[in-house]
N, C-alpha and C. Protein backbone atom coordinates (compact mmCIF):
# COMPACT_ATOMS: atom_id res chain seq x y z
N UNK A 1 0.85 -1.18 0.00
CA UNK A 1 0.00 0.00 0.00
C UNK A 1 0.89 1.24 0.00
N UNK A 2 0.38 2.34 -1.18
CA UNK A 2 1.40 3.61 -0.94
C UNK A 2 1.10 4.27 0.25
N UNK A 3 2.44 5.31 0.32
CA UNK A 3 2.55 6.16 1.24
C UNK A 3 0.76 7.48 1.31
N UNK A 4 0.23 7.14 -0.33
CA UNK A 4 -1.03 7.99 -0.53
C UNK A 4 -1.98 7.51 -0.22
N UNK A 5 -2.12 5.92 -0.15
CA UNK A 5 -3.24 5.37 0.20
C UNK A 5 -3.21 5.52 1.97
N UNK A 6 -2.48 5.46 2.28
CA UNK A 6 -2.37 5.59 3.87
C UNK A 6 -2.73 6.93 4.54
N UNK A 7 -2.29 8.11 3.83
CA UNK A 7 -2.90 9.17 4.28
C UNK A 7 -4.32 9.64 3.50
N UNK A 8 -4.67 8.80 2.57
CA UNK A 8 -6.45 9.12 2.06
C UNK A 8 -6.92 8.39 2.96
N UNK A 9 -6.73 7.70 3.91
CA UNK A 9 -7.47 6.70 5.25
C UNK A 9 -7.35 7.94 6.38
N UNK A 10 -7.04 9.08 6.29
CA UNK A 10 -6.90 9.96 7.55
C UNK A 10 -8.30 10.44 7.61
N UNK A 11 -8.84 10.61 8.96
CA UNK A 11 -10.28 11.07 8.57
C UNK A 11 -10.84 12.94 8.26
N UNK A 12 -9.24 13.18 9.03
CA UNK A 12 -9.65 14.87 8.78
C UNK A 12 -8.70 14.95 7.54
N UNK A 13 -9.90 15.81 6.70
CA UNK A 13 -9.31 16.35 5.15
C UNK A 13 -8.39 16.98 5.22
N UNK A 14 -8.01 18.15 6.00
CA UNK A 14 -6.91 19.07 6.49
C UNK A 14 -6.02 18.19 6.69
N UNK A 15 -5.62 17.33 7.33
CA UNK A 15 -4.89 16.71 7.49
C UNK A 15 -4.15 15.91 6.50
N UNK A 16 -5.13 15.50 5.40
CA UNK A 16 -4.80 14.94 4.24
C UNK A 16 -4.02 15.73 3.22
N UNK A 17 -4.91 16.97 3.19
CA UNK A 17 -4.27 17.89 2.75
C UNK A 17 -2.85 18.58 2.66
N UNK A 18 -2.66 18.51 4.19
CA UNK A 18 -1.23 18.95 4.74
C UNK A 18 -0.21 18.14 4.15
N UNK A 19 -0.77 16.81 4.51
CA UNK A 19 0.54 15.29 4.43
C UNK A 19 0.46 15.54 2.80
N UNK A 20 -0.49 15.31 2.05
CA UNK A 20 -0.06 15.64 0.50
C UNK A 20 0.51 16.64 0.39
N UNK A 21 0.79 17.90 0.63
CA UNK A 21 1.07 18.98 -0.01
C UNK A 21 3.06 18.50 0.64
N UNK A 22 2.93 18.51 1.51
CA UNK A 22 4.38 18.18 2.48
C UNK A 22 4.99 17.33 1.07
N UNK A 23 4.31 16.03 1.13
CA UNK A 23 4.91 15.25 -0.47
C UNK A 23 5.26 15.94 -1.54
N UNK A 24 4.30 16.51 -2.43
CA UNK A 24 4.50 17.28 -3.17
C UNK A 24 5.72 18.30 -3.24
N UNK A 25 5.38 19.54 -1.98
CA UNK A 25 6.33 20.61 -2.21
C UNK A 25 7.83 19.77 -2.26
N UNK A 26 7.62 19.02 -1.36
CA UNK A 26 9.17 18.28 -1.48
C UNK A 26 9.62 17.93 -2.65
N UNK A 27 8.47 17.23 -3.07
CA UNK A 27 9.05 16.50 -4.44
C UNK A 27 9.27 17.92 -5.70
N UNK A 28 8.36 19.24 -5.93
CA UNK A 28 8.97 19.80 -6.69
C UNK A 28 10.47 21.02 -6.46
N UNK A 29 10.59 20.89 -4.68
CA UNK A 29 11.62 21.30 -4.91
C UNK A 29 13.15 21.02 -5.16
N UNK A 30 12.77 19.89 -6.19
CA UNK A 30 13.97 18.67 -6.56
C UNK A 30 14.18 20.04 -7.76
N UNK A 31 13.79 20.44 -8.35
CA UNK A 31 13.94 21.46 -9.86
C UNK A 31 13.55 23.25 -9.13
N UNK A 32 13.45 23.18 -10.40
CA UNK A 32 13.33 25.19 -10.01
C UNK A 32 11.73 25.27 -10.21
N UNK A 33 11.29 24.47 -11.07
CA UNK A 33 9.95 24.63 -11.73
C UNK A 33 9.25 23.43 -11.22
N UNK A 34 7.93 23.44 -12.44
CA UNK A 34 7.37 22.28 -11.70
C UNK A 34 6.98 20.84 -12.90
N UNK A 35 8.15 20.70 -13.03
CA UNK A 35 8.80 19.43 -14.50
C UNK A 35 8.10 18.13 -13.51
N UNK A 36 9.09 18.10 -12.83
CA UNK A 36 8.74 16.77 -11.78
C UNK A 36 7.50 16.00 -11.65
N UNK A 37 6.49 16.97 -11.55
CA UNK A 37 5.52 16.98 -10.43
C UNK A 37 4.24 16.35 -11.82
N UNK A 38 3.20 15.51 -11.44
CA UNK A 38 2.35 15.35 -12.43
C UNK A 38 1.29 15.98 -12.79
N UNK A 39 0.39 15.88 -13.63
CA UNK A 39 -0.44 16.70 -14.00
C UNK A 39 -1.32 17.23 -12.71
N UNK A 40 -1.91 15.84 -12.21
CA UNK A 40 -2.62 16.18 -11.02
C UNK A 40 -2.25 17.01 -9.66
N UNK A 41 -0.62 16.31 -9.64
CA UNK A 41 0.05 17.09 -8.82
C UNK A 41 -0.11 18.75 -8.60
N UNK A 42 0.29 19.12 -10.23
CA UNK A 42 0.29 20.32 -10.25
C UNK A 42 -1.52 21.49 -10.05
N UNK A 43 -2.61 20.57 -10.55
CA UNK A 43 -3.61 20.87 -10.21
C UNK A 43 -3.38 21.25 -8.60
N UNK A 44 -3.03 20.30 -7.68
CA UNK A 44 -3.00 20.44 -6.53
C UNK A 44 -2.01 21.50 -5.95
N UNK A 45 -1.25 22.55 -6.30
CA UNK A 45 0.18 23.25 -6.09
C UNK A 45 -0.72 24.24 -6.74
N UNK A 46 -1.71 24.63 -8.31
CA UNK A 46 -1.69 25.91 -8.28
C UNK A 46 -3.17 26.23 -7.47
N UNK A 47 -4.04 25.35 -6.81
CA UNK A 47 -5.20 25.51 -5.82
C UNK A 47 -4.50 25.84 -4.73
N UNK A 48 -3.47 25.51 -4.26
CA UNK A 48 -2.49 25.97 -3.21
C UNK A 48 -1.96 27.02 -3.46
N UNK A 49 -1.72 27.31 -4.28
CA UNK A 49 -1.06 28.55 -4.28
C UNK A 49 -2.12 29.63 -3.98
N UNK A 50 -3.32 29.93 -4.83
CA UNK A 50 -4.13 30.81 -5.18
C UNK A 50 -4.61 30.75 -3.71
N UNK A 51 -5.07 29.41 -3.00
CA UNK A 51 -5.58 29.96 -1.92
C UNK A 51 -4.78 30.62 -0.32
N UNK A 52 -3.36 30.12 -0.31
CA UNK A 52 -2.61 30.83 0.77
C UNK A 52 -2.65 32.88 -0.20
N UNK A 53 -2.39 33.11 -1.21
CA UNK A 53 -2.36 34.60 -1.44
C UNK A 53 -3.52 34.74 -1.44
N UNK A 54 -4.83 34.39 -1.54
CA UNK A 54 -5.85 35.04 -0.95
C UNK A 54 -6.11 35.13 0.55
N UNK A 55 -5.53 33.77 1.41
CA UNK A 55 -5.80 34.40 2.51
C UNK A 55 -4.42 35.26 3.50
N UNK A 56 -3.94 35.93 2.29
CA UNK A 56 -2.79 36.66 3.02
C UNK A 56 -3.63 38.26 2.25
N UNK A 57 -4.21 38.16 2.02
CA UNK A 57 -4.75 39.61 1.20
C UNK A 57 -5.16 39.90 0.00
N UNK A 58 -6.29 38.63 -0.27
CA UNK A 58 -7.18 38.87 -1.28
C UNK A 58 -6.81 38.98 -2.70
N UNK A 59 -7.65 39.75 -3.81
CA UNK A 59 -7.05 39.11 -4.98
C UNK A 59 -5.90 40.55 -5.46
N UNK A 60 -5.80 41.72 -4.65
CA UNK A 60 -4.73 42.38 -5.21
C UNK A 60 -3.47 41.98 -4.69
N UNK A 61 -3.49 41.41 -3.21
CA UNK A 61 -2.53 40.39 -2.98
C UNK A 61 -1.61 39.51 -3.95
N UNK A 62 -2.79 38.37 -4.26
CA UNK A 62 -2.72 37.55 -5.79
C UNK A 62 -2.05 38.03 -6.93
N UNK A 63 -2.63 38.91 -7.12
CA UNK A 63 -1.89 39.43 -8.43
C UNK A 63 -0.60 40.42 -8.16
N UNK A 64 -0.43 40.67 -7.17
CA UNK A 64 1.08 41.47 -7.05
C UNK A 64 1.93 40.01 -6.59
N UNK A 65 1.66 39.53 -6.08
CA UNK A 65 2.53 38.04 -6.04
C UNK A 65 3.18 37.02 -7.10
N UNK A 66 3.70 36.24 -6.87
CA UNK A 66 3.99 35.72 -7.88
C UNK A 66 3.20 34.57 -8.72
N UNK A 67 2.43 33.94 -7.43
CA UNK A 67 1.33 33.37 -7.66
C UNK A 67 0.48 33.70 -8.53
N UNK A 68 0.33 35.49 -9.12
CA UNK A 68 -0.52 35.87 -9.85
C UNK A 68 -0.18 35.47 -11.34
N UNK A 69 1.27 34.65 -11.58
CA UNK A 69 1.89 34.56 -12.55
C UNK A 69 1.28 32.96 -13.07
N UNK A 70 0.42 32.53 -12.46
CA UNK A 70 -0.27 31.31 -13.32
C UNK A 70 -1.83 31.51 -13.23
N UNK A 71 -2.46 31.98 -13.23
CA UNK A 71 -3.43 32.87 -13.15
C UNK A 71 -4.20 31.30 -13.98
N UNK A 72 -3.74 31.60 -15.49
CA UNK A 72 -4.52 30.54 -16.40
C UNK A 72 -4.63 28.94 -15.56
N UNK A 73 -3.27 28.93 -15.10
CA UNK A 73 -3.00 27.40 -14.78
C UNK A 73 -4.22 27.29 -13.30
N UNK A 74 -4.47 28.06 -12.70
CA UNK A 74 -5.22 28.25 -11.58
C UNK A 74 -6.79 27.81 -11.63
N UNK A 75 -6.90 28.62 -12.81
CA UNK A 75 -8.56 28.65 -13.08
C UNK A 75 -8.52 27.72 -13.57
N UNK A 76 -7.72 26.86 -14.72
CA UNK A 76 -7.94 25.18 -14.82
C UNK A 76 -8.12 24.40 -14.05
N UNK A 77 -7.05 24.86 -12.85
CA UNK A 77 -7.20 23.97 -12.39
C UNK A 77 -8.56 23.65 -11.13
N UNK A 78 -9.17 25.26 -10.80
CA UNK A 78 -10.03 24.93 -9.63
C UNK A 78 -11.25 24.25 -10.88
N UNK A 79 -11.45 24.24 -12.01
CA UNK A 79 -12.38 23.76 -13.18
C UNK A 79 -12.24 22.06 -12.85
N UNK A 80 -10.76 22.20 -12.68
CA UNK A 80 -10.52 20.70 -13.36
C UNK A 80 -11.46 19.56 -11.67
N UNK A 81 -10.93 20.28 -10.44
CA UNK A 81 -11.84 19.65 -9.19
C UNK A 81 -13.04 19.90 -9.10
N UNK A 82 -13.55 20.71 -9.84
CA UNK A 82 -15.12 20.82 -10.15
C UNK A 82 -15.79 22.30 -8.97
N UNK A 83 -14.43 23.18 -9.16
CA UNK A 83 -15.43 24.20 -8.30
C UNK A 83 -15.02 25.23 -9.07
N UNK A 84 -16.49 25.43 -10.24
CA UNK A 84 -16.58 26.13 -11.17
C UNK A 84 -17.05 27.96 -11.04
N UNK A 85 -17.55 27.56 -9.70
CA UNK A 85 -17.67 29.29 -8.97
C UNK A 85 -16.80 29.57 -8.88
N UNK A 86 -15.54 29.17 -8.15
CA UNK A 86 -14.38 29.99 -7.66
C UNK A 86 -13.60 30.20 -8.96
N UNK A 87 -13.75 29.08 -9.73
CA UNK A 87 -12.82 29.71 -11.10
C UNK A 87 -13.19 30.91 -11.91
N UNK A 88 -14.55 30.73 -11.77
CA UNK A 88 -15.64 32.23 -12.65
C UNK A 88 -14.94 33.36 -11.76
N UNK A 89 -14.99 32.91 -10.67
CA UNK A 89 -14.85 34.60 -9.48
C UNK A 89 -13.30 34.91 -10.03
N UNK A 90 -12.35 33.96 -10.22
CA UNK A 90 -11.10 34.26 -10.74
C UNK A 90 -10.85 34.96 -12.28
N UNK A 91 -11.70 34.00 -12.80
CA UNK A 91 -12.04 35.05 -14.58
C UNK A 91 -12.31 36.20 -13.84
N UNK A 92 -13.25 36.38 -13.44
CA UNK A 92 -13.97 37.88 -13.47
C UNK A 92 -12.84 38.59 -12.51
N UNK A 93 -11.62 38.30 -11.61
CA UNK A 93 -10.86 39.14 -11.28
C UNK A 93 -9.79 39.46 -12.26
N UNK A 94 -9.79 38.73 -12.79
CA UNK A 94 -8.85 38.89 -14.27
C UNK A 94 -9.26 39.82 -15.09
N UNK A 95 -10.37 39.69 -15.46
CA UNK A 95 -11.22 40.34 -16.45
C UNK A 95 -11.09 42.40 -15.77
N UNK A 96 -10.73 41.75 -14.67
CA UNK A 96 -10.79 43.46 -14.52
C UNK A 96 -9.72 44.40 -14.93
N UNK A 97 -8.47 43.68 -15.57
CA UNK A 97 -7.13 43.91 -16.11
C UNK A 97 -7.90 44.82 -17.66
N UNK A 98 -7.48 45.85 -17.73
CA UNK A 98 -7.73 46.63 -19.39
C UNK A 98 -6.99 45.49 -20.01
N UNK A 99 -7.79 45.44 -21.58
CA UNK A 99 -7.03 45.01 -22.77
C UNK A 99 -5.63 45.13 -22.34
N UNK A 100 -4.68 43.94 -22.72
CA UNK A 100 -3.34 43.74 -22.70
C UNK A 100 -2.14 44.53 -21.64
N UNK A 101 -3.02 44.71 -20.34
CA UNK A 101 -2.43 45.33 -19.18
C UNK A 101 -2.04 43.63 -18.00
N UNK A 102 -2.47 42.91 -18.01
CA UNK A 102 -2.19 41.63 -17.49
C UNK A 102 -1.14 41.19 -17.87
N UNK A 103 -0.36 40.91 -17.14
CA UNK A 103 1.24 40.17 -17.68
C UNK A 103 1.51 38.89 -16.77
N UNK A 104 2.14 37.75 -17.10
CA UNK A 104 2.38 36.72 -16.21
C UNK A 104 4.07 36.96 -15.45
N UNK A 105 4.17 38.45 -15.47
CA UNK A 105 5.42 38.91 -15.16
C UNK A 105 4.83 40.05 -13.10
N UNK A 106 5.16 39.18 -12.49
CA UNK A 106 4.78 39.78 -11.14
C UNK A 106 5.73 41.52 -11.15
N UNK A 107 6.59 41.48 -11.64
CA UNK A 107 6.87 42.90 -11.44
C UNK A 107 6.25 44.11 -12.65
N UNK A 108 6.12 43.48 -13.74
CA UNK A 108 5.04 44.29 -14.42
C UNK A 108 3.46 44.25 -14.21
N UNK A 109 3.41 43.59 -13.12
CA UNK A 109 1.45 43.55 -13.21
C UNK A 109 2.29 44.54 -12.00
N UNK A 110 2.68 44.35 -10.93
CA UNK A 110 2.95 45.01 -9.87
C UNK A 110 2.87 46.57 -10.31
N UNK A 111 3.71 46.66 -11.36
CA UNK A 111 3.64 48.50 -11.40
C UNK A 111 2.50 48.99 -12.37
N UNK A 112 1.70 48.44 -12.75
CA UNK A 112 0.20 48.50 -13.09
C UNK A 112 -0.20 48.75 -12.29
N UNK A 113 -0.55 47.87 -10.80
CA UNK A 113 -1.28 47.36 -9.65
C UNK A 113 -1.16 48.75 -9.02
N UNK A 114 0.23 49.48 -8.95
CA UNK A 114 0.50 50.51 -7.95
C UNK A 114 -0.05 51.79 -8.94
N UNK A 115 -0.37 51.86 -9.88
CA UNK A 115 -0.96 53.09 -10.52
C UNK A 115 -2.64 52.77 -11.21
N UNK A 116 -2.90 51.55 -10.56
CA UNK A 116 -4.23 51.39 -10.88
C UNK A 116 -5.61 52.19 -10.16
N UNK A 117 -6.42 52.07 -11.55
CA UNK A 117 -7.49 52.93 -10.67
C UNK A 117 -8.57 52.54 -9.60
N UNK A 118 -9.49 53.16 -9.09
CA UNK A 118 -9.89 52.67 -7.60
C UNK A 118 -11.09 51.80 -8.47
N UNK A 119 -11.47 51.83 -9.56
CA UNK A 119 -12.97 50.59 -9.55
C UNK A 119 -12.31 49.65 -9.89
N UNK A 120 -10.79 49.32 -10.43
CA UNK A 120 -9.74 48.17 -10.45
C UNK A 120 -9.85 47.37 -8.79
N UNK A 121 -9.46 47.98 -8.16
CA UNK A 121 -8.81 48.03 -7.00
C UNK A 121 -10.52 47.39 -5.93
N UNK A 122 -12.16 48.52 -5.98
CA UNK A 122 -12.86 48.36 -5.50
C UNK A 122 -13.32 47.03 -6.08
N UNK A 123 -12.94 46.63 -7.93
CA UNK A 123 -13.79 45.55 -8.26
C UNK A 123 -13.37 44.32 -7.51
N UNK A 124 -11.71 44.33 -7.18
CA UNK A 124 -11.17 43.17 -6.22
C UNK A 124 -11.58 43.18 -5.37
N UNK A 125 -12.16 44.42 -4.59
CA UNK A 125 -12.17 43.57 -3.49
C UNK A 125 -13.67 43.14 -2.89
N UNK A 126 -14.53 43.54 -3.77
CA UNK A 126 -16.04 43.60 -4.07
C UNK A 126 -15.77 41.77 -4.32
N UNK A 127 -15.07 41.50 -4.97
CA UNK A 127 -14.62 39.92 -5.16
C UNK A 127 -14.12 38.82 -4.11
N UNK A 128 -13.66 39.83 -3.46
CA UNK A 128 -12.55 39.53 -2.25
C UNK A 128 -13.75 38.71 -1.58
N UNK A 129 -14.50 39.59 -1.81
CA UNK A 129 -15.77 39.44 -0.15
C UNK A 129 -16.86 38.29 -0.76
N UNK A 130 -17.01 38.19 -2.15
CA UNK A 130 -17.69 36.99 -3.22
C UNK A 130 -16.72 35.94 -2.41
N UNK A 131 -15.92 35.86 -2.79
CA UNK A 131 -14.72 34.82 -2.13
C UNK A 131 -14.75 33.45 -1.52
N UNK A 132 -14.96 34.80 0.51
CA UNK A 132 -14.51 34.47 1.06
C UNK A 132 -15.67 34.02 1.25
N UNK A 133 -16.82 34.73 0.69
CA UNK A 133 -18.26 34.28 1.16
C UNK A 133 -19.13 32.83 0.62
N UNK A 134 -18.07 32.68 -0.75
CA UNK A 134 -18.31 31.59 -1.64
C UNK A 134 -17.83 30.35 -1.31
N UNK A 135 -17.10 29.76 0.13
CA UNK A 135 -16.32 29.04 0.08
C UNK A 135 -17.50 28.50 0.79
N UNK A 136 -18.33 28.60 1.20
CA UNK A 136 -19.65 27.72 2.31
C UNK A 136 -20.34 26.77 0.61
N UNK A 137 -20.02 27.75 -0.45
CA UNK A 137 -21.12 26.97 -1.53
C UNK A 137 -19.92 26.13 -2.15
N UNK A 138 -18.68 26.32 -2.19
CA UNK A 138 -17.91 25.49 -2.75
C UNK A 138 -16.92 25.15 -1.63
N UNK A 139 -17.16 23.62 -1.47
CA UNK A 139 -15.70 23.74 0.04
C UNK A 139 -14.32 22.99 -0.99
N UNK A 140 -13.84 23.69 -1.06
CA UNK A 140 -12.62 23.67 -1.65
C UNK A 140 -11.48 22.39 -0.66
N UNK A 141 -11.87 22.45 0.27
CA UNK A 141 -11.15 21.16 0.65
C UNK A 141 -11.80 19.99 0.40
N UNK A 142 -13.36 20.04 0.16
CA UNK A 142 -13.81 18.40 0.09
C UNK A 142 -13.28 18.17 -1.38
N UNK A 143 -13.50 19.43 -2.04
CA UNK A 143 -13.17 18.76 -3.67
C UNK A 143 -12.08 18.07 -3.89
N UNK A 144 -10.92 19.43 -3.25
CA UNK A 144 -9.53 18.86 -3.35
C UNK A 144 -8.91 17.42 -2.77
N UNK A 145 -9.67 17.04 -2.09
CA UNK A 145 -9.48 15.78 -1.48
C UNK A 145 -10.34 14.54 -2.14
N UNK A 146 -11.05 14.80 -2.97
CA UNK A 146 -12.09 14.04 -3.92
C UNK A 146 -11.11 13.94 -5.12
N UNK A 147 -10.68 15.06 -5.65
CA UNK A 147 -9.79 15.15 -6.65
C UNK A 147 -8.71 13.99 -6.30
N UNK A 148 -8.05 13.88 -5.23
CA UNK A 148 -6.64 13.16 -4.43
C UNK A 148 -7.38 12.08 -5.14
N UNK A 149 -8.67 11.53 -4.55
CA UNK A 149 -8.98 9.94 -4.73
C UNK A 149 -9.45 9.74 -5.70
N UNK A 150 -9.65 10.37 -6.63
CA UNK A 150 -9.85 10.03 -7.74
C UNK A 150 -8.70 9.52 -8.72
N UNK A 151 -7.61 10.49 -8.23
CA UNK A 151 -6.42 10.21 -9.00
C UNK A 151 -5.19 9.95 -8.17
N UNK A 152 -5.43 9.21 -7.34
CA UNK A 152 -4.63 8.86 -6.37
C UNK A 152 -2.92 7.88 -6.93
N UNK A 153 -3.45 7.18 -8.22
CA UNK A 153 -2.09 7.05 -8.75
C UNK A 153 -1.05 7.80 -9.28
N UNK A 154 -1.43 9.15 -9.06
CA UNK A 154 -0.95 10.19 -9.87
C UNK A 154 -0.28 10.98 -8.73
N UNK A 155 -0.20 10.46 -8.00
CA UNK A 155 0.15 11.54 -6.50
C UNK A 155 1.35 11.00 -5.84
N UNK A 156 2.22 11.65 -5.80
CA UNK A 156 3.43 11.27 -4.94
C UNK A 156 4.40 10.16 -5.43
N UNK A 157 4.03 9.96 -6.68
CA UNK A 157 4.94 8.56 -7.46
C UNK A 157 6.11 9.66 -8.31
């Protein structure tokens, strides 16, 4: 029995959560990038990502971070576990970028971010509060842990 099947037997999801991600980060910080790591893997790393910079300060947070630099890979991926609200709420924070002002470059969205205007700025965080409020209709940990067992051969090998 793998080391994955043993922690999908844990009964708290958080917990599951933790022990996978511990696997993971380890395993992609064998490289600079994320070559290593498998498809699913990486589903699981950019839902992680997006959700520690939101709860460090929402989505202008996000996007001045570096995290804001997979933006696409993000919204696939909360699509790909089936929580199709939070990915819409992510389009539509995107969507608030003018024509060809979005860059997957954190120091050029950054000096956008710092001369942006306030219904930029109010539409985030009008989102912020969609969010945090949206997570009762989508629990982002049962999925992500549904996701694990679904593709549980894909995890930590």
């Amino acid at each position: 029995m793998s080391n994955i099947a043993n922690i999908l037997k844990l009964e708290d999801e958080i917990q599951i959560i933790e022990a996978i991600g511990e696997i993971i980060w380890q395993k992609k910080e064998e490289t600079e990038d994320f070559s290593t790591l498998t498809d699913e893997e990486k589903v699981f790393v950019f839902v992680d990502l997006f959700e520690g910079a939101m709860g460090e300060g929402g989505f202008q947070f996000f996007f001045n971070s570096d995290a804001g630099d997979f933006v696409e890979e993000i919204i696939t991926s909360y699509n790909e576990i089936k929580a199709v609200k939070t990915a819409k709420l992510i389009s539509k924070a995107l969507e608030l970028f003018p024509a060809n002002k979005y860059s997957p470059d954190a120091e050029i969205r950054s000096a956008f971010i710092a001369k942006a205007d306030e219904n930029i700025l109010s539409g985030w965080e009008d989102l912020d509060e969609l969010f945090f409020e949206n997570e009762t209709e989508e629990d982002i940990v049962t999925l992500i842990v549904d996701y694990i067992k679904a593709n549980e051969d894909q995890f930590g090998s």
